[in-house]
N, C-alpha and C. Protein backbone atom coordinates (compact mmCIF):
# COMPACT_ATOMS: atom_id res chain seq x y z
N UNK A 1 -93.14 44.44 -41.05
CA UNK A 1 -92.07 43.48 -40.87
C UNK A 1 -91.80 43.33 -39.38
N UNK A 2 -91.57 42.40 -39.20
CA UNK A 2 -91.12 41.65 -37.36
C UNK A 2 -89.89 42.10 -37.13
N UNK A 3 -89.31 41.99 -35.92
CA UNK A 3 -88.00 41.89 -35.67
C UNK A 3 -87.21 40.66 -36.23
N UNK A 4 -88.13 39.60 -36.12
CA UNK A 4 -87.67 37.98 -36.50
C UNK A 4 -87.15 38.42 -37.84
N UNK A 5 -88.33 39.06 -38.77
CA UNK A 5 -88.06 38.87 -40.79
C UNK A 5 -86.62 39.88 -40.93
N UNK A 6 -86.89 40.83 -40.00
CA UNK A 6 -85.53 41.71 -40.22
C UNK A 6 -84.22 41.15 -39.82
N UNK A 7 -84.16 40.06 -38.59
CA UNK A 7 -82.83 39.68 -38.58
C UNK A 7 -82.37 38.53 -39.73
N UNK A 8 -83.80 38.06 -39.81
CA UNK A 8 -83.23 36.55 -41.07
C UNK A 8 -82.70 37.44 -42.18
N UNK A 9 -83.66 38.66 -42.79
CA UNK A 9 -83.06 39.19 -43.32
C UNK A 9 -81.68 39.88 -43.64
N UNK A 10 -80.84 40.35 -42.81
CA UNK A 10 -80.35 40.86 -42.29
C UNK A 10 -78.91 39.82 -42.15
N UNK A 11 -79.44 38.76 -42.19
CA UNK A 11 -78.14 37.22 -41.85
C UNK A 11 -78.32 37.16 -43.45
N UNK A 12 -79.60 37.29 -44.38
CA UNK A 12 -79.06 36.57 -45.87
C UNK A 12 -78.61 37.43 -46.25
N UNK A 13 -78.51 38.93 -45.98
CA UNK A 13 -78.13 40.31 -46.97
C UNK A 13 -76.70 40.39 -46.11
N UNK A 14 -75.80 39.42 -45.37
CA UNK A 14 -74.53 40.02 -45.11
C UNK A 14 -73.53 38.96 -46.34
N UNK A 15 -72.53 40.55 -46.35
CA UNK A 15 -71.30 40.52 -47.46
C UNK A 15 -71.66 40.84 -48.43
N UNK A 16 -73.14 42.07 -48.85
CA UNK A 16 -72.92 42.58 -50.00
C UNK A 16 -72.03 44.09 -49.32
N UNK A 17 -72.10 44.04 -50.52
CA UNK A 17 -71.12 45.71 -50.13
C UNK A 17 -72.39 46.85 -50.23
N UNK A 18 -71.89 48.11 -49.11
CA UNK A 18 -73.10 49.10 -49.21
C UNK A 18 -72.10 50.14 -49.32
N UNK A 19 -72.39 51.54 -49.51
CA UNK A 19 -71.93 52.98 -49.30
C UNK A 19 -72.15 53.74 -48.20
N UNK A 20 -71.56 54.35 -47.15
CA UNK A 20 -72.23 54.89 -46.46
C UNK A 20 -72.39 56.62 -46.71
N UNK A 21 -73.35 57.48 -46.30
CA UNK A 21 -73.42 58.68 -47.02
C UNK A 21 -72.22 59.58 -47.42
N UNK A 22 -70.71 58.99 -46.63
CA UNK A 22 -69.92 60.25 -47.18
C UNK A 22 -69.03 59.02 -48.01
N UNK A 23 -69.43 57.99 -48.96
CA UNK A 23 -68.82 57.42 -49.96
C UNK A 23 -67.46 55.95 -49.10
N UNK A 24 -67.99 55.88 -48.15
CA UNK A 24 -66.88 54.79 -47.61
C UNK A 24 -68.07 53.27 -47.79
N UNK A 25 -67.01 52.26 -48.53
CA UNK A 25 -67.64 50.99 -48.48
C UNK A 25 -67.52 50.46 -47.69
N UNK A 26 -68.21 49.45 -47.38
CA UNK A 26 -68.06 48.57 -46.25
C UNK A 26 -69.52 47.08 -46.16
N UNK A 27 -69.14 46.57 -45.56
CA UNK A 27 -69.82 45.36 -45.69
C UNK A 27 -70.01 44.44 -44.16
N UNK A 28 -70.78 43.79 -43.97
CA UNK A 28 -70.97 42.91 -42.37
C UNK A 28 -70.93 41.43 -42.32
N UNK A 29 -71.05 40.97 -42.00
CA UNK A 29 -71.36 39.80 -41.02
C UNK A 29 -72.06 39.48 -39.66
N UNK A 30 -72.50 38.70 -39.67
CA UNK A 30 -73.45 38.14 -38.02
C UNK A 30 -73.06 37.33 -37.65
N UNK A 31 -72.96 37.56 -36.70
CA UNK A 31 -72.27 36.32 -35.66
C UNK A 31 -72.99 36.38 -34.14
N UNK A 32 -73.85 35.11 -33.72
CA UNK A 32 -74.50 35.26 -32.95
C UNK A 32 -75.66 36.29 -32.90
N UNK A 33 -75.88 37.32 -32.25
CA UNK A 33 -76.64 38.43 -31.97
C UNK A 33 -75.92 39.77 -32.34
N UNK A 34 -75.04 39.50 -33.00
CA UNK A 34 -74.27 40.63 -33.53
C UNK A 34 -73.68 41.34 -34.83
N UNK A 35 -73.98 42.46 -35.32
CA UNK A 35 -73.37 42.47 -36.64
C UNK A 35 -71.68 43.57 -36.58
N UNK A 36 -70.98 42.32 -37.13
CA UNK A 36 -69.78 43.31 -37.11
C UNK A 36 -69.75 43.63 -38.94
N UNK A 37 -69.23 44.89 -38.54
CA UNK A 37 -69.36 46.15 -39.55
C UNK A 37 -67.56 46.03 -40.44
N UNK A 38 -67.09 45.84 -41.52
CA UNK A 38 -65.67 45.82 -42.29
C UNK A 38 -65.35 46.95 -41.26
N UNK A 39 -65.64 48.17 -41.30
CA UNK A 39 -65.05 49.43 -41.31
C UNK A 39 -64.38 49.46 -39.95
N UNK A 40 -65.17 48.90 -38.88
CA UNK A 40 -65.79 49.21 -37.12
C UNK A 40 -64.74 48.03 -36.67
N UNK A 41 -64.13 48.36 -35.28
CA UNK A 41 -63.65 47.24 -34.55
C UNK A 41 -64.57 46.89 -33.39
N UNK A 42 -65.79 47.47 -33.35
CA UNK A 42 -66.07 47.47 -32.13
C UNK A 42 -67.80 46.63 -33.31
N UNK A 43 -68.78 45.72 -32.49
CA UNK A 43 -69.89 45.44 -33.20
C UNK A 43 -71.00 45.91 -32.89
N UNK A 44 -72.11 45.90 -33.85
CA UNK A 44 -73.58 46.70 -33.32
C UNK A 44 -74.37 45.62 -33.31
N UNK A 45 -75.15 45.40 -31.64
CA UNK A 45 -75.84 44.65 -31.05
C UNK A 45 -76.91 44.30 -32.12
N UNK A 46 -77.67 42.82 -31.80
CA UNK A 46 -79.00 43.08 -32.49
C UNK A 46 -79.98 44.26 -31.52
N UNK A 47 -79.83 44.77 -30.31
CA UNK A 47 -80.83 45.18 -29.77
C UNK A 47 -80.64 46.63 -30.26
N UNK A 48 -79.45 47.09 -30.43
CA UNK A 48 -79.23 48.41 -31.00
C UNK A 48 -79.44 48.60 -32.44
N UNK A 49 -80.04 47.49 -33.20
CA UNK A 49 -80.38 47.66 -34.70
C UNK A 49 -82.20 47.37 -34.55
N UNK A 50 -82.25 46.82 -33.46
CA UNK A 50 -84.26 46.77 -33.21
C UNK A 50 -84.59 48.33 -32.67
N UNK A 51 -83.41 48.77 -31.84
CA UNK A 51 -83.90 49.81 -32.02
C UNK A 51 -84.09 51.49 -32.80
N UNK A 52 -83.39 51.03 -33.90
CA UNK A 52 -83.01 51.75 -34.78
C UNK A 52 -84.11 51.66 -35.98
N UNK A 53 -84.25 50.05 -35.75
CA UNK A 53 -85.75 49.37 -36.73
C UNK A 53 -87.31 49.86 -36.51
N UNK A 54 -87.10 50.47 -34.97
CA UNK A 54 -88.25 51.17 -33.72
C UNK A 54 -88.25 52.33 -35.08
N UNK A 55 -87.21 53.37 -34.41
CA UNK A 55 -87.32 54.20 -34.55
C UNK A 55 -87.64 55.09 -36.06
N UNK A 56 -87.13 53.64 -37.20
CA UNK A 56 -87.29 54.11 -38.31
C UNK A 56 -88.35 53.77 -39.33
N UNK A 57 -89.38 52.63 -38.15
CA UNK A 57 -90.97 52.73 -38.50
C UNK A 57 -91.66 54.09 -38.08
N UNK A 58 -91.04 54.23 -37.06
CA UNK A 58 -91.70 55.58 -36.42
C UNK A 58 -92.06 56.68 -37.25
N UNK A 59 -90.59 56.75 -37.53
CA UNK A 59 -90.41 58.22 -38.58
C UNK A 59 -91.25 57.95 -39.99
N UNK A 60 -91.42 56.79 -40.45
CA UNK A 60 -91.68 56.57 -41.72
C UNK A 60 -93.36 56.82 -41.73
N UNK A 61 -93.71 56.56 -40.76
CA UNK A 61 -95.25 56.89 -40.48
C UNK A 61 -95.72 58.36 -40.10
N UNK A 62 -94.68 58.53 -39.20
CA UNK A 62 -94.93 60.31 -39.23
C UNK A 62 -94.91 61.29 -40.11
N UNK A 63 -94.01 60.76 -40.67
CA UNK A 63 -92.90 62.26 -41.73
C UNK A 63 -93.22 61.41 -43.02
N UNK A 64 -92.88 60.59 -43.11
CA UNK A 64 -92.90 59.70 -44.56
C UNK A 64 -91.32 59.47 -45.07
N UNK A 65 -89.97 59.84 -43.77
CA UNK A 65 -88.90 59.69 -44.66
C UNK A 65 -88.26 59.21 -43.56
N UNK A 66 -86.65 59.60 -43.97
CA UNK A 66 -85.75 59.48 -42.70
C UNK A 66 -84.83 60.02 -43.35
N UNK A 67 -84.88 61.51 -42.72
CA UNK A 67 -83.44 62.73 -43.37
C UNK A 67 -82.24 62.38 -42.43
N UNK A 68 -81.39 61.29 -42.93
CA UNK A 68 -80.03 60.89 -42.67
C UNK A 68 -80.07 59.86 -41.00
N UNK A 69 -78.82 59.61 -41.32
CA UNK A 69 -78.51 58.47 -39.84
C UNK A 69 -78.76 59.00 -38.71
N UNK A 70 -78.24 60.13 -38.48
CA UNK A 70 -78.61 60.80 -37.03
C UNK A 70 -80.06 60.89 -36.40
N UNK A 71 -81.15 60.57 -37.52
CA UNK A 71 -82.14 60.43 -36.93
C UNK A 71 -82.45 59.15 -36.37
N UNK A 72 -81.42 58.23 -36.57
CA UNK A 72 -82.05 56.89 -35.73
C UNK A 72 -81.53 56.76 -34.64
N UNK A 73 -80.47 57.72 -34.09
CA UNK A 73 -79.69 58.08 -32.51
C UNK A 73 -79.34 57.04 -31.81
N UNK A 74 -78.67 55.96 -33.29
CA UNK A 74 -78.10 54.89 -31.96
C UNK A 74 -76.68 54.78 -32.49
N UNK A 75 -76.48 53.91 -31.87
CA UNK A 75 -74.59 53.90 -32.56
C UNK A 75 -74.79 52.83 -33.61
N UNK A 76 -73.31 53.09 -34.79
CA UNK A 76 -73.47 52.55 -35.76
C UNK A 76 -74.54 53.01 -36.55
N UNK A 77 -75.53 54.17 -36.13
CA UNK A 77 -76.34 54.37 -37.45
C UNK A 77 -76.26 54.96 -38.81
N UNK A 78 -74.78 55.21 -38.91
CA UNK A 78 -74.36 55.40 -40.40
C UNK A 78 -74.39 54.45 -40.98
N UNK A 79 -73.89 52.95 -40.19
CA UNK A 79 -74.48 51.55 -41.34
C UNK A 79 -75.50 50.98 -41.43
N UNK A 80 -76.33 50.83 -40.01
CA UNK A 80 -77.81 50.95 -40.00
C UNK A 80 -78.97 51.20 -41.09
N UNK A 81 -78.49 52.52 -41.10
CA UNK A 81 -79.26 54.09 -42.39
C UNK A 81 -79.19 53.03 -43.80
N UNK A 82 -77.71 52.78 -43.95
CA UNK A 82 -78.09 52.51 -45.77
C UNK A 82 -77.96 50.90 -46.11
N UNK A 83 -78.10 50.20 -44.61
CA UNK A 83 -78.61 48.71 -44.84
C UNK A 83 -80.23 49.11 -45.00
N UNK A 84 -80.88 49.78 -44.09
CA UNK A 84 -82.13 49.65 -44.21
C UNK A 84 -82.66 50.69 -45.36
N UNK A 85 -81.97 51.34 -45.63
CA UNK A 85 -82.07 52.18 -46.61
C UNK A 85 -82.71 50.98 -47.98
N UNK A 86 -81.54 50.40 -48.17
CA UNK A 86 -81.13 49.35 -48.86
C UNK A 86 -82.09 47.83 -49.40
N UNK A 87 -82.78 47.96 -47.73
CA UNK A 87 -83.76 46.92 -47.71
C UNK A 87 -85.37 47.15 -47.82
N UNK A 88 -85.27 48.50 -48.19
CA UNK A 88 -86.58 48.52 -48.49
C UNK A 88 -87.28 49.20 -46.65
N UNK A 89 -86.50 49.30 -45.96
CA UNK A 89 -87.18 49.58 -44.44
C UNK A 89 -87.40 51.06 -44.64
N UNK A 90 -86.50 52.04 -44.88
CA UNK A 90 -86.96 53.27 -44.71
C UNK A 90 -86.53 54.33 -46.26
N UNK A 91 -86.92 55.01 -46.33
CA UNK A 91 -86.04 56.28 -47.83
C UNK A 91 -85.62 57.46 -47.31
N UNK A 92 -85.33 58.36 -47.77
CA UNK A 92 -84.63 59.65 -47.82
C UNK A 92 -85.55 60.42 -47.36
């Protein structure tokens, strides 16, 4: 997958609702180059979700998984984790 298929993606998959691992819902929107998060007052860049998208091809080729958000070491990767979780980008 491109960066391009992941953001189109990414613009049609906002306002479903997701979980994040310790049970809080929450849901996004895009606006411009940006996804703001229900939960967050503050938004996560597209460049900080490409590189989270980097990092979680990476792992998926190495290891074959991705054991929790902290392995994608960017901010916002607790919503990151179980959008892409979600989309088929990375598993457990």
């Amino acid at each position: 997958m491109s960066e391009e298929e992941l953001w189109n993606l990414l613009v049609d998959s906002q306002n479903e609702e997701y979980t994040t691992y310790k049970g809080l819902t929450f849901s996004y929107t895009i606006r411009g180059y940006e996804m703001f998060v229900s939960r967050k007052d503050k938004s996560i860049t597209r460049a900080t979700i490409m590189i989270a998208f980097h990092r979680a091809q990476e792992l998926m080729q190495s290891v074959g998984s991705v054991k929790g958000p902290k392995k994608l070491g960017t901010f916002g990767a607790s919503y990151i984790y179980v959008i892409f979780e979600k989309l088929g980008i990375l598993q457990r």
